[in-house]
Protein backbone atom coordinates (compact mmCIF):
# COMPACT_ATOMS: atom_id res chain seq x y z
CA UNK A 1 62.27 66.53 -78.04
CA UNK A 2 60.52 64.08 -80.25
CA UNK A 3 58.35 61.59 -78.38
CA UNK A 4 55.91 59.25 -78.26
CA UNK A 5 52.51 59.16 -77.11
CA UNK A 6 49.78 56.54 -76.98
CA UNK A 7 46.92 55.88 -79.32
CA UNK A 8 44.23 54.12 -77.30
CA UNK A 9 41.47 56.20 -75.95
CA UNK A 10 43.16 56.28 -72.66
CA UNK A 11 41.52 57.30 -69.67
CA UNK A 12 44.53 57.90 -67.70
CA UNK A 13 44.16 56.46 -64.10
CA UNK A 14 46.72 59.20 -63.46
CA UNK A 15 46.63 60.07 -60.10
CA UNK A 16 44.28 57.57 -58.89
CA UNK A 17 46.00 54.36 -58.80
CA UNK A 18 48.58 56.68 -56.81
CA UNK A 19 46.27 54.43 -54.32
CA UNK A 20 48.13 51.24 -55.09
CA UNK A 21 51.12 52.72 -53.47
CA UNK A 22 52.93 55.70 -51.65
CA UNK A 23 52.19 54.71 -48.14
CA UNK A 24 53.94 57.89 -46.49
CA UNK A 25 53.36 60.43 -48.67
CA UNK A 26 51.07 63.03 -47.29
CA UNK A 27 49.82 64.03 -50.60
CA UNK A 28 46.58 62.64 -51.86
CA UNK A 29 44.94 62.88 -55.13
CA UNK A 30 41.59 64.62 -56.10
CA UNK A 31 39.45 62.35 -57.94
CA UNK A 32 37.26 64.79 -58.94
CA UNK A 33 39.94 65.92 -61.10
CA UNK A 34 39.32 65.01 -65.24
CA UNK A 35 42.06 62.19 -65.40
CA UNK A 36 42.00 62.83 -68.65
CA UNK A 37 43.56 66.11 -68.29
CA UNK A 38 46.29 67.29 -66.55
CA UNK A 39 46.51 71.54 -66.66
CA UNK A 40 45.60 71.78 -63.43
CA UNK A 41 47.01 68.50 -62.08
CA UNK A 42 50.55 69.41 -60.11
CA UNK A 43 53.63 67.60 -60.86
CA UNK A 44 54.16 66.25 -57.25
CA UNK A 45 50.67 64.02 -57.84
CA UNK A 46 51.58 62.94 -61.32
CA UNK A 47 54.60 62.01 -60.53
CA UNK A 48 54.16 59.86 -57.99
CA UNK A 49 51.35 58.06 -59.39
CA UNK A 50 53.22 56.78 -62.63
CA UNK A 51 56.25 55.66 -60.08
CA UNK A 52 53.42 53.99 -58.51
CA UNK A 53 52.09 52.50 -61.59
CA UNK A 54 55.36 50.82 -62.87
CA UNK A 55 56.19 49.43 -59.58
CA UNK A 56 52.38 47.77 -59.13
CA UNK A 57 52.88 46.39 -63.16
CA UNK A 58 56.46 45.46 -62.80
CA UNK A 59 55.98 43.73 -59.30
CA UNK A 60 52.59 42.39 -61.01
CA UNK A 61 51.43 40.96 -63.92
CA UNK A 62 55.24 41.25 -65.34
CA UNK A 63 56.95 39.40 -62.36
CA UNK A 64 54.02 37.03 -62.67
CA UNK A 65 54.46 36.33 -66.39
CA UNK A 66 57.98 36.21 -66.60
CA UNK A 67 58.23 34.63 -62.99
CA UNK A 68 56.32 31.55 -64.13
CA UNK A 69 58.61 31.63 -67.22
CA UNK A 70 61.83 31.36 -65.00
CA UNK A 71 60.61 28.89 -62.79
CA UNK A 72 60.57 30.92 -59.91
CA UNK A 73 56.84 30.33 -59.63
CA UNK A 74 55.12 27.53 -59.75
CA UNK A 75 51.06 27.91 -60.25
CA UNK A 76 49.04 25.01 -58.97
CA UNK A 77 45.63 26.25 -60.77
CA UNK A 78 43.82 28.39 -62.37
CA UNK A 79 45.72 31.68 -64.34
CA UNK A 80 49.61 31.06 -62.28
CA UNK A 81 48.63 27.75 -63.24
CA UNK A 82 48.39 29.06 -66.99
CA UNK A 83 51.30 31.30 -66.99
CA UNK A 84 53.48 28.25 -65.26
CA UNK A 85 52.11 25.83 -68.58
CA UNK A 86 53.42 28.86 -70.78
CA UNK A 87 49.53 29.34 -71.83
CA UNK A 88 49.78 33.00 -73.08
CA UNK A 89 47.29 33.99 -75.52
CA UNK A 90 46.92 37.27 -77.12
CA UNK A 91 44.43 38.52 -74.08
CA UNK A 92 46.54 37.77 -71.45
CA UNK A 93 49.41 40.57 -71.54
CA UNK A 94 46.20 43.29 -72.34
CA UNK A 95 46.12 45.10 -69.20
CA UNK A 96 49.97 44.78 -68.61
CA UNK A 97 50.50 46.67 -71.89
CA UNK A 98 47.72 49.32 -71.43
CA UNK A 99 49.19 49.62 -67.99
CA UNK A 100 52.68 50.58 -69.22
CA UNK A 101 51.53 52.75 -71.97
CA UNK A 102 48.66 54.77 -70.40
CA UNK A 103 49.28 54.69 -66.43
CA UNK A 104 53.16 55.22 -66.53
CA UNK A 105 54.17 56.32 -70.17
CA UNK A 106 51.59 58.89 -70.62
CA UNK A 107 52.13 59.90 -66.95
CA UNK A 108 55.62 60.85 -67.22
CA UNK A 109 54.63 62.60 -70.93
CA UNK A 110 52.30 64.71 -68.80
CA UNK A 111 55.44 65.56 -66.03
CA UNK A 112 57.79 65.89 -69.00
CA UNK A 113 55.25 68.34 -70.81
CA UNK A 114 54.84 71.03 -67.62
CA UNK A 115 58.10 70.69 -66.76
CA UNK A 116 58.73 71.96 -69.72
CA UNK A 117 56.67 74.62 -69.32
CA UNK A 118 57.64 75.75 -66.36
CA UNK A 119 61.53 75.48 -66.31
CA UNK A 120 61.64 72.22 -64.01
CA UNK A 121 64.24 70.10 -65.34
CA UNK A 122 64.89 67.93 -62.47
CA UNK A 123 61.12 66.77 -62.96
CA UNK A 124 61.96 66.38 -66.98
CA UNK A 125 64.73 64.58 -66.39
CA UNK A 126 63.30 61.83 -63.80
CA UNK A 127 60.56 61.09 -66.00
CA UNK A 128 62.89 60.82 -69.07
CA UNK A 129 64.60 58.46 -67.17
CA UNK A 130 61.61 56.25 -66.00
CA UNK A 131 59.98 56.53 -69.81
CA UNK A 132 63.28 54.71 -71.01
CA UNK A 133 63.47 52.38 -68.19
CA UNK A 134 59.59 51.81 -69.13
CA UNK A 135 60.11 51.70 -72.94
CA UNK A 136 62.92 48.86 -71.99
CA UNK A 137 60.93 46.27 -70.30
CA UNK A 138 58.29 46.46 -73.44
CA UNK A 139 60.72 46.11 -76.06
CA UNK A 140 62.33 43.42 -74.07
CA UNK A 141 59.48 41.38 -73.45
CA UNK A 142 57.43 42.00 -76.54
CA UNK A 143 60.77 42.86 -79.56
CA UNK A 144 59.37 45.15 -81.72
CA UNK A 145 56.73 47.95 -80.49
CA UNK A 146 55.13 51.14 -80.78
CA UNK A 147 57.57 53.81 -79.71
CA UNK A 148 58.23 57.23 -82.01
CA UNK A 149 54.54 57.56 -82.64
CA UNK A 150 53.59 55.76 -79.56
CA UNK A 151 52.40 58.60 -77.66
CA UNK A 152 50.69 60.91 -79.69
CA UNK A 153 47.30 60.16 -78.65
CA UNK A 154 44.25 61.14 -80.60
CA UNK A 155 47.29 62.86 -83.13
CA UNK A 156 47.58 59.43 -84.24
CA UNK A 157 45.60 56.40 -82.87
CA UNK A 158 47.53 53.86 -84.94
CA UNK A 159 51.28 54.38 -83.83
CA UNK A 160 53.14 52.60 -86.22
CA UNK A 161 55.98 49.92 -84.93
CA UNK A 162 59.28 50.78 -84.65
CA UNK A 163 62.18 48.07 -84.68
CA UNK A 164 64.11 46.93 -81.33
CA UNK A 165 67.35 47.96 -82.74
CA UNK A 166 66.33 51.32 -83.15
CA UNK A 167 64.55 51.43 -80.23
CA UNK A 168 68.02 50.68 -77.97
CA UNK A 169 70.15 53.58 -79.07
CA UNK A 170 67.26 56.01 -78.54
CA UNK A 171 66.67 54.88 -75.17
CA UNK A 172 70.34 55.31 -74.53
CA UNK A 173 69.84 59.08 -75.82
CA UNK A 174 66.90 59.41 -73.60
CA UNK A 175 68.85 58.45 -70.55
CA UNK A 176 71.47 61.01 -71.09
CA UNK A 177 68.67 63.43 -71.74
CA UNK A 178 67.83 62.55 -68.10
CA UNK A 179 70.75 62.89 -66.90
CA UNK A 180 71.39 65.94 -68.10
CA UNK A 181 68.60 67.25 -66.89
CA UNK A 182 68.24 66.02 -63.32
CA UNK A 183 71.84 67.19 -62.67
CA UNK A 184 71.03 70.83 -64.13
CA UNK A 185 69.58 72.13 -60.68
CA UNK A 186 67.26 74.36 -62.23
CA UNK A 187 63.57 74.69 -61.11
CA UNK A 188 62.10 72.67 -58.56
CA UNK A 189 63.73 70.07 -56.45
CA UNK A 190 61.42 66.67 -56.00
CA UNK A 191 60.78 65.93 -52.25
CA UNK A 192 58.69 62.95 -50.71
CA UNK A 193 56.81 63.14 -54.04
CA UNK A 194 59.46 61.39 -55.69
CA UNK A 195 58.82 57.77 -54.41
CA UNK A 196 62.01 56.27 -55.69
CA UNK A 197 64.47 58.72 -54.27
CA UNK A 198 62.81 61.47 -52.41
CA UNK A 199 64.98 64.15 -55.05
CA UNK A 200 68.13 62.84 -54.49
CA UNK A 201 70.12 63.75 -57.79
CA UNK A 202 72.81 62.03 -57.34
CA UNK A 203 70.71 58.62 -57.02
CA UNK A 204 69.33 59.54 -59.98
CA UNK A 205 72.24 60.03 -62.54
CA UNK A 206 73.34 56.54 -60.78
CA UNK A 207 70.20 54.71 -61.62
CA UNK A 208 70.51 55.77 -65.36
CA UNK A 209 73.76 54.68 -65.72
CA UNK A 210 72.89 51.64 -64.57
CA UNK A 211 69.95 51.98 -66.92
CA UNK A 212 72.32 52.15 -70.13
CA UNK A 213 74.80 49.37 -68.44
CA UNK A 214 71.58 46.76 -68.30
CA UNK A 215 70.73 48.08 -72.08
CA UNK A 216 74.62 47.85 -72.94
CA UNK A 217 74.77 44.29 -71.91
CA UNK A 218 71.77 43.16 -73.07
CA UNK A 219 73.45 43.38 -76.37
CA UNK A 220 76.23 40.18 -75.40
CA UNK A 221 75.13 38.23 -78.19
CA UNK A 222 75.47 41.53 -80.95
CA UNK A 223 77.96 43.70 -79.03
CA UNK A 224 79.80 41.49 -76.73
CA UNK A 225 82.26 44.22 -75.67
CA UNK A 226 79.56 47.05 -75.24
CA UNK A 227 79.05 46.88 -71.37
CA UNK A 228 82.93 46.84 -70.88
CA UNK A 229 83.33 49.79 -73.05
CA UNK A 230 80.97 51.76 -71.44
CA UNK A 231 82.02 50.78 -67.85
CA UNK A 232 85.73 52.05 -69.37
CA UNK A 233 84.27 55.73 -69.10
CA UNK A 234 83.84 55.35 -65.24
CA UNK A 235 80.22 56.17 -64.83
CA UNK A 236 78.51 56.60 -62.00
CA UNK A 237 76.66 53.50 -61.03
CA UNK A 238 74.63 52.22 -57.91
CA UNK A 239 77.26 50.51 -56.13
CA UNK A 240 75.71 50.14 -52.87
CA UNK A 241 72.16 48.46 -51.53
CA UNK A 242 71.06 51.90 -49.75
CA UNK A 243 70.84 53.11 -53.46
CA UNK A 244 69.07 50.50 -55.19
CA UNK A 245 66.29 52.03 -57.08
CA UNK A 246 63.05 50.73 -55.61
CA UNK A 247 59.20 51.75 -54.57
CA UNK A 248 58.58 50.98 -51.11
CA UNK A 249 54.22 50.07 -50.51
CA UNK A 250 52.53 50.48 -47.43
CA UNK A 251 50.51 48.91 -44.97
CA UNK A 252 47.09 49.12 -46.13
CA UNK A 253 45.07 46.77 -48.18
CA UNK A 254 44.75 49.62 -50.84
CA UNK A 255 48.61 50.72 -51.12
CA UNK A 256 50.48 47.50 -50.41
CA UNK A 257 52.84 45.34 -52.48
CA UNK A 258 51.11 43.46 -55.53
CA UNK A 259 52.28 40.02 -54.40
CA UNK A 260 50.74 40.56 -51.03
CA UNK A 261 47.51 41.95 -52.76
CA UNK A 262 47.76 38.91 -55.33
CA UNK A 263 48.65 36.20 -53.43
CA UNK A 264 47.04 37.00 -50.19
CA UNK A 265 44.35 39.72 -49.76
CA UNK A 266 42.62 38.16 -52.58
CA UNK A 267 42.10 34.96 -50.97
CA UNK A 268 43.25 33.45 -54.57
CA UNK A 269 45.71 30.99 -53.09
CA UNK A 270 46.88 29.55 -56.33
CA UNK A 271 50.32 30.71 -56.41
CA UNK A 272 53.13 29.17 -55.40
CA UNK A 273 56.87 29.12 -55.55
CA UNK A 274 58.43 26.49 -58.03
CA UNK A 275 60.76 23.08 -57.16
CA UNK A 276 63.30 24.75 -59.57
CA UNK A 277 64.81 27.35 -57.65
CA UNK A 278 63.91 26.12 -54.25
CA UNK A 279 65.46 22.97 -54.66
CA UNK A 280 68.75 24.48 -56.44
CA UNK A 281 69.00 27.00 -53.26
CA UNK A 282 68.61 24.25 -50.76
CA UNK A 283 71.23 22.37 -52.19
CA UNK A 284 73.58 25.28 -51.75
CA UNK A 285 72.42 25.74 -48.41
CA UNK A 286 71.31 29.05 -49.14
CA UNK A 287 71.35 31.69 -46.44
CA UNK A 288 68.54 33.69 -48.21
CA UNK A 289 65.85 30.94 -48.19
CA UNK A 290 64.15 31.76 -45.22
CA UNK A 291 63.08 35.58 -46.75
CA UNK A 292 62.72 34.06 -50.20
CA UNK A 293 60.24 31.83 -49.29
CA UNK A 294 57.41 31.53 -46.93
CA UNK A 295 57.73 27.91 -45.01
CA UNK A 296 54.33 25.61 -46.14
CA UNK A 297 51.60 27.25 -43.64
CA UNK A 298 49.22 23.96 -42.73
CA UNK A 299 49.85 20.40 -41.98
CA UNK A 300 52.60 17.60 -41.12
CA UNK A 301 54.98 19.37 -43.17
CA UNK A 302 54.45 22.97 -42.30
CA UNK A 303 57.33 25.24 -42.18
CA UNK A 304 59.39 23.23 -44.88
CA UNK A 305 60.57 24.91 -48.23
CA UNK A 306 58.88 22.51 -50.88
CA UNK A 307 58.02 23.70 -54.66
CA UNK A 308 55.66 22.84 -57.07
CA UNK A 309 56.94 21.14 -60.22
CA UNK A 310 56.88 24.04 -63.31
CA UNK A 311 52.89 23.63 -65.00
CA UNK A 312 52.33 20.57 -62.51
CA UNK A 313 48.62 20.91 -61.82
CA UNK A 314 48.16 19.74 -57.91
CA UNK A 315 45.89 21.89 -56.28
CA UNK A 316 47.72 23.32 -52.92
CA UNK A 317 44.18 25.44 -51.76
CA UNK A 318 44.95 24.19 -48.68
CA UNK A 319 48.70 25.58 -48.35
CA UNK A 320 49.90 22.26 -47.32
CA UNK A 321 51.78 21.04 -49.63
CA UNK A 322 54.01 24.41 -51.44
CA UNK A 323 55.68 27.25 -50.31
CA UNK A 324 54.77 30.81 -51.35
CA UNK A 325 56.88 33.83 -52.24
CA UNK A 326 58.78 35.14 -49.04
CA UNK A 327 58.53 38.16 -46.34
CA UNK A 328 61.21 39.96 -48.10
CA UNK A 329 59.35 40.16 -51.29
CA UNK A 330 55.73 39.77 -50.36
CA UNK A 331 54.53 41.41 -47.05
CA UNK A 332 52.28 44.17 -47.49
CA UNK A 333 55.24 46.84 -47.07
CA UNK A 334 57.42 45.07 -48.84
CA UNK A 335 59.59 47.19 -52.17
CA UNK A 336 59.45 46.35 -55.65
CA UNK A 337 62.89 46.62 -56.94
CA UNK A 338 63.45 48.32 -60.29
CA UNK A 339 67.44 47.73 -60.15
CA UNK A 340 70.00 46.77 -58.04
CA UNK A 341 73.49 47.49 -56.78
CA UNK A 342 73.36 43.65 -56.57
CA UNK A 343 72.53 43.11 -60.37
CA UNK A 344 74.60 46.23 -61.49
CA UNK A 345 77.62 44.04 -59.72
CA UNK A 346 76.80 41.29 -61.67
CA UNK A 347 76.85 42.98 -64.60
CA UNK A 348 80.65 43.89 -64.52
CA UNK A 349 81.05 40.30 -63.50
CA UNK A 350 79.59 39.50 -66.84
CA UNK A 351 81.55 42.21 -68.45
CA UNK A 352 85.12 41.24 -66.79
CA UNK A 353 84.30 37.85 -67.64
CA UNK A 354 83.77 38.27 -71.16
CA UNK A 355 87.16 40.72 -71.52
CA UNK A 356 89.06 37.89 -70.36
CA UNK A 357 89.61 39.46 -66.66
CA UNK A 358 88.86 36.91 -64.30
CA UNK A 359 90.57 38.96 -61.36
CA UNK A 360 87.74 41.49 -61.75
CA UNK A 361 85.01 39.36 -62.69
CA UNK A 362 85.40 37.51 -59.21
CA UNK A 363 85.73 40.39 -57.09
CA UNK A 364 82.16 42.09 -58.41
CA UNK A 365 81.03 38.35 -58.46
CA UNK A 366 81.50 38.42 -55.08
CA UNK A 367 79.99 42.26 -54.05
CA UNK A 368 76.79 41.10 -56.09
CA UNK A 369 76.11 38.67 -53.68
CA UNK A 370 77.37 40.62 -51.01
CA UNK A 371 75.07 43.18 -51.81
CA UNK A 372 72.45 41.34 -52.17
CA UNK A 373 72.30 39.99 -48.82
CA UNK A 374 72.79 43.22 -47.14
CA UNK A 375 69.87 44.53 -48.48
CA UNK A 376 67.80 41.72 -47.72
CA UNK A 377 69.21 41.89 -43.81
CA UNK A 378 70.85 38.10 -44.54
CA UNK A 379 74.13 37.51 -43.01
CA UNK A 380 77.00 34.76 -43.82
CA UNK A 381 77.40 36.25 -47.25
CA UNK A 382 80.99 35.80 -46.51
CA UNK A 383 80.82 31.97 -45.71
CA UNK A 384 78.32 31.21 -48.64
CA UNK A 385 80.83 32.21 -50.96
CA UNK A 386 83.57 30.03 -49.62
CA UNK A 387 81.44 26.92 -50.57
CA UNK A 388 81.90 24.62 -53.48
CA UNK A 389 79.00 25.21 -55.00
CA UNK A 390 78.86 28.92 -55.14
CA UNK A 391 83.00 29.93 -54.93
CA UNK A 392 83.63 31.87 -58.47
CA UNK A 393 85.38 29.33 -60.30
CA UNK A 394 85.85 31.65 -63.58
CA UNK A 395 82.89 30.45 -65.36
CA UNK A 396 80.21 32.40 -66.91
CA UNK A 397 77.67 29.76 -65.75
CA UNK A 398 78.42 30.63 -61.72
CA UNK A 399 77.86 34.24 -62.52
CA UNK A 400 74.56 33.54 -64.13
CA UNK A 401 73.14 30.91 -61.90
CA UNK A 402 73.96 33.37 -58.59
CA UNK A 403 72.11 36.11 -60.88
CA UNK A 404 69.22 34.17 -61.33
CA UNK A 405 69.28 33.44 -57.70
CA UNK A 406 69.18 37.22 -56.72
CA UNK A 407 66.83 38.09 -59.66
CA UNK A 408 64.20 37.02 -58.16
CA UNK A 409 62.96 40.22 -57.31
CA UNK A 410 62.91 41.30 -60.95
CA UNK A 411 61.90 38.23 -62.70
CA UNK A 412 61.52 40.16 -66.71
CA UNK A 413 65.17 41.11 -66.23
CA UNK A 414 66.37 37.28 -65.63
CA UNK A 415 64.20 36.27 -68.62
CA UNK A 416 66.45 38.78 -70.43
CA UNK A 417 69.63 37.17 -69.21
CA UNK A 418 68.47 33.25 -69.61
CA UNK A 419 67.51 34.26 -73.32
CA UNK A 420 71.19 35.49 -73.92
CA UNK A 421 72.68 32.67 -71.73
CA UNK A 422 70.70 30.03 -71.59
CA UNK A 423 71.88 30.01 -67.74
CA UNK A 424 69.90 28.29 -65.65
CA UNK A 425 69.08 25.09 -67.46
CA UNK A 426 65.11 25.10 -67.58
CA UNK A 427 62.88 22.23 -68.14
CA UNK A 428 59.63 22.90 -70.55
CA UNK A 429 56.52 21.55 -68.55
CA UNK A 430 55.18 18.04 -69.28
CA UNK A 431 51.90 20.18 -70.09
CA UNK A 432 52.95 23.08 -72.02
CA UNK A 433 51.48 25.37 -74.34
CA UNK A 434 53.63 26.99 -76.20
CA UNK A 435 54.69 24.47 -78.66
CA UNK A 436 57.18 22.95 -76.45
CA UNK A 437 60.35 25.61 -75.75
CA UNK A 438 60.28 28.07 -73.56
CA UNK A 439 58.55 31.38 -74.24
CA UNK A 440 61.45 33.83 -75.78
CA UNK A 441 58.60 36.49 -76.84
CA UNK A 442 55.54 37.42 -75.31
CA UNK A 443 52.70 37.35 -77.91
CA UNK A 444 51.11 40.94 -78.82
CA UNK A 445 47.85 42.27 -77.06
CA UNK A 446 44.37 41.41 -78.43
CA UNK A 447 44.40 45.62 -77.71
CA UNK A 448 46.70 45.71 -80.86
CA UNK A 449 45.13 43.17 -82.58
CA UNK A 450 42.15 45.24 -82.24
CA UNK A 451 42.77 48.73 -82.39
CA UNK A 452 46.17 49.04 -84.45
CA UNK A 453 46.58 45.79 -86.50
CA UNK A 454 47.47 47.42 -89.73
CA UNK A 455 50.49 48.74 -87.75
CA UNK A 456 51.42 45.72 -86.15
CA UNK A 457 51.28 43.86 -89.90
CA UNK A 458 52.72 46.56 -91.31
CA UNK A 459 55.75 46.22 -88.73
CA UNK A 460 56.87 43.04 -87.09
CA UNK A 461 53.95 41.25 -88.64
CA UNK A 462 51.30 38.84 -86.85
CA UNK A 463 51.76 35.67 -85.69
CA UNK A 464 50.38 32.90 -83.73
CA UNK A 465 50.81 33.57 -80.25
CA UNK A 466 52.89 30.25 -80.12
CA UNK A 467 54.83 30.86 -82.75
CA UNK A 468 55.52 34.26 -81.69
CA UNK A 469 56.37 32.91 -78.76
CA UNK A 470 59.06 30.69 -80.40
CA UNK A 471 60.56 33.99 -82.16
CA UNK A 472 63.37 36.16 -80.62
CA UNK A 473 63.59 39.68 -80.53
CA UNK A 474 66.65 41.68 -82.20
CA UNK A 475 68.92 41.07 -78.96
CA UNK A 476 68.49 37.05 -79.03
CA UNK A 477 68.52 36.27 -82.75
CA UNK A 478 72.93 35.71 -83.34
């Protein structure tokens, strides 16, 4: 199989930022162990530790970036502060993008290479499946990238770009690849080493299904009908909140969730939640508020739900003045979320809506919510969906605003759907930085700039970080 590899001089973290995460695995990693070699590394520690990896970046730096950018946070200084102002320079993604490419992507090459090797195609097949899920969330927040070449190391150290639109249907291939594999049965089964789901099979074909329904309907604005024709073939999808695809983090400062590390072991207090969504779920009387948000902690109006304007710079160091992200989402043993049953439900909404079924578009409308608030442990799903406000009334923009809503927990993915949309209506900070619109492109690392520039010229070309920011990848430009 033709595949990518990596440039930079990597020094694979492998199996030591396995730390970040896995709370009840009984496995550890040996750090004495050459990290940049993996003969004698087993596939139960490499495994785990890319898992780990993309659910510390995702529920990171990307949630943070694309959180601020969907108004979901609301930075009162310093970098959420930044990120809320749209201030994102060509240093600011670096460790995000050296995190995907050399902590998860070269990770799962490594699983994917002694899998090979020794006949276990369950292992092949999960990390095929979490390299395209990977590869995804680049291309999507970044267009064009480094992909074919993009992992071949000191082969080549200056991978050259390949285009988004060629980048989609090889994912797609690279899921079924997965699929394919993990449902062979032959060689050895995953156990509690697989931190997503523990070698259950089954789960997996679901998640990649789902996989190639997000990628399928990502394409509304080029191939409006492609999610509908793919959910004609009956696939197996997760339809249920016991199978959403998620990394659970435990209870120590060294392995818990990266919201609880960033917002509160650090002491940073400089991240908050923003007015936008808080207000717009308070006027809808929300049931999920109270495990979105964290009530404000000191002073006379501690334990109200208040955010912070988006880029409004009013220091809250104090906590008396903003709420902060939720239990649900930011306790120390809290999950990051890859995707869904909720989202895949909104998804057919989407679908049925655009084929002109309304019958079905309201009755997955209404499981995406339901789902949602099962697997947050909310009741009154039922009633919420009675009221004005939030009752499918056969409109693309309900769908989309309750998406948003439950998106929360996977902030790049709503980017994806508000650049397609436009749903929810955003407002560009007084203070902005980004020329005044709302990011639709993340500029390039200063890694690329550095270390492969002739590439990056040579491909989707070099621009200004604002005016790359202004640009839209292949999905966004019709």
């Amino acid at each position: 199989m033709k595949f990518l590899n990596k440039k930079y001089k990597t020094q694979l973290l492998a199996a030591v930022i396995l730390l970040t995460a896995a709370t009840s695995c009984q496995d550890s990693l040996n750090i004495n162990t050459d990290p940049n070699s993996f003969t004698d590394v087993p596939l139960r520690t490499i495994l785990p530790a890319a898992q780990v990896n993309l659910a510390y970046t995702l529920g990171g730096d990307a949630s943070r970036y694309t959180g601020s950018i969907m108004q979901y946070y609301g930075g009162h200084r310093g970098q959420p502060l930044e990120y809320a102002q749209f201030t994102f320079n060509a240093s600011t993604t670096d460790t995000y993008w050296s995190n995907m490419y050399t902590s998860v992507l070269t990770q799962m090459k490594a699983v994917i290479g002694k899998a090979d090797v020794s006949g276990d195609k369950i292992y092949t097949g999960i990390a095929q499946i979490t390299m395209a899920h990977t590869f995804s969330i680049l291309t999507d927040m970044y267009g064009d990238i480094p992909y074919a070449e993009a992992l071949l190391s000191t082969e080549n150290v200056s991978p050259a770009y390949d285009r988004q639109d060629t980048i989609y249907p090889a994912l797609i291939a690279m899921l079924d690849q997965g699929i394919a594999n993990v449902k062979s049965g032959q060689g050895t089964k995953p156990g509690t080493d697989d931190r997503v789901y523990a070698g259950d099979v089954t789960k997996w074909e679901k998640f990649a299904n789902s996989l190639k329904l997000r990628l399928y309907n990502h394409q509304s604005k080029v191939q409006p009908n492609a999610a509908a024709d793919f959910l004609a073939t009956n696939p197996a999808l997760i339809t249920t909140s016991a199978d959403n695809a998620q990394v659970v983090f435990g209870s120590n400062a060294s392995n818990s969730n990266p919201i609880y590390q960033f917002d509160v072991l650090s002491g940073r207090k400089d991240q908050a939640v923003a007015s936008t969504i808080v207000n717009r779920m308070k006027a809808l009387a929300d049931p999920r508020i109270p495990v979105y948000f964290q009530g404000i902690v000191n002073g006379a109006n501690k334990g109200q739900y208040v955010g912070n304007g988006p880029g409004v710079n009013d220091d809250d160091s104090g906590e008396t003045k903003y709420s902060r992200v939720g239990s649900f989402y930011a306790s120390a043993t809290s999950p990051v979320v890859f995707l869904s049953a909720a989202e895949v439900q909104f998804i057919i909404a989407e679908a049925q809506f655009r084929k002109g079924n309304q019958a079905a578009a309201a009755t997955a409308y209404d499981a995406a919510v339901k789902n949602d608030f099962t697997a947050l442990g909310v009741t009154g799903a039922e009633a919420y969906l009675t009221t004005a406000g939030v009752k499918y009334d056969n409109t693309l923009n309900r769908i989309m605003e309750q998406k948003w809503i439950t998106m929360y927990q996977a902030p790049y993915e709503s980017w994806v759907d508000w650049r397609r949309t436009a749903i929810p209506m955003l407002t560009v900070p007084t203070v902005n930085y980004s020329g005044g619109v709302i990011p639709r492109r993340l500029p390039y690392p200063q890694l690329e700039l550095n270390l492969n520039r002739a590439s990056l010229e040579a491909g989707p070309g070099f621009l200004s970080p604002v005016e790359t920011m202004k640009s839209r990848v292949w999905w966004d430009k019709q």
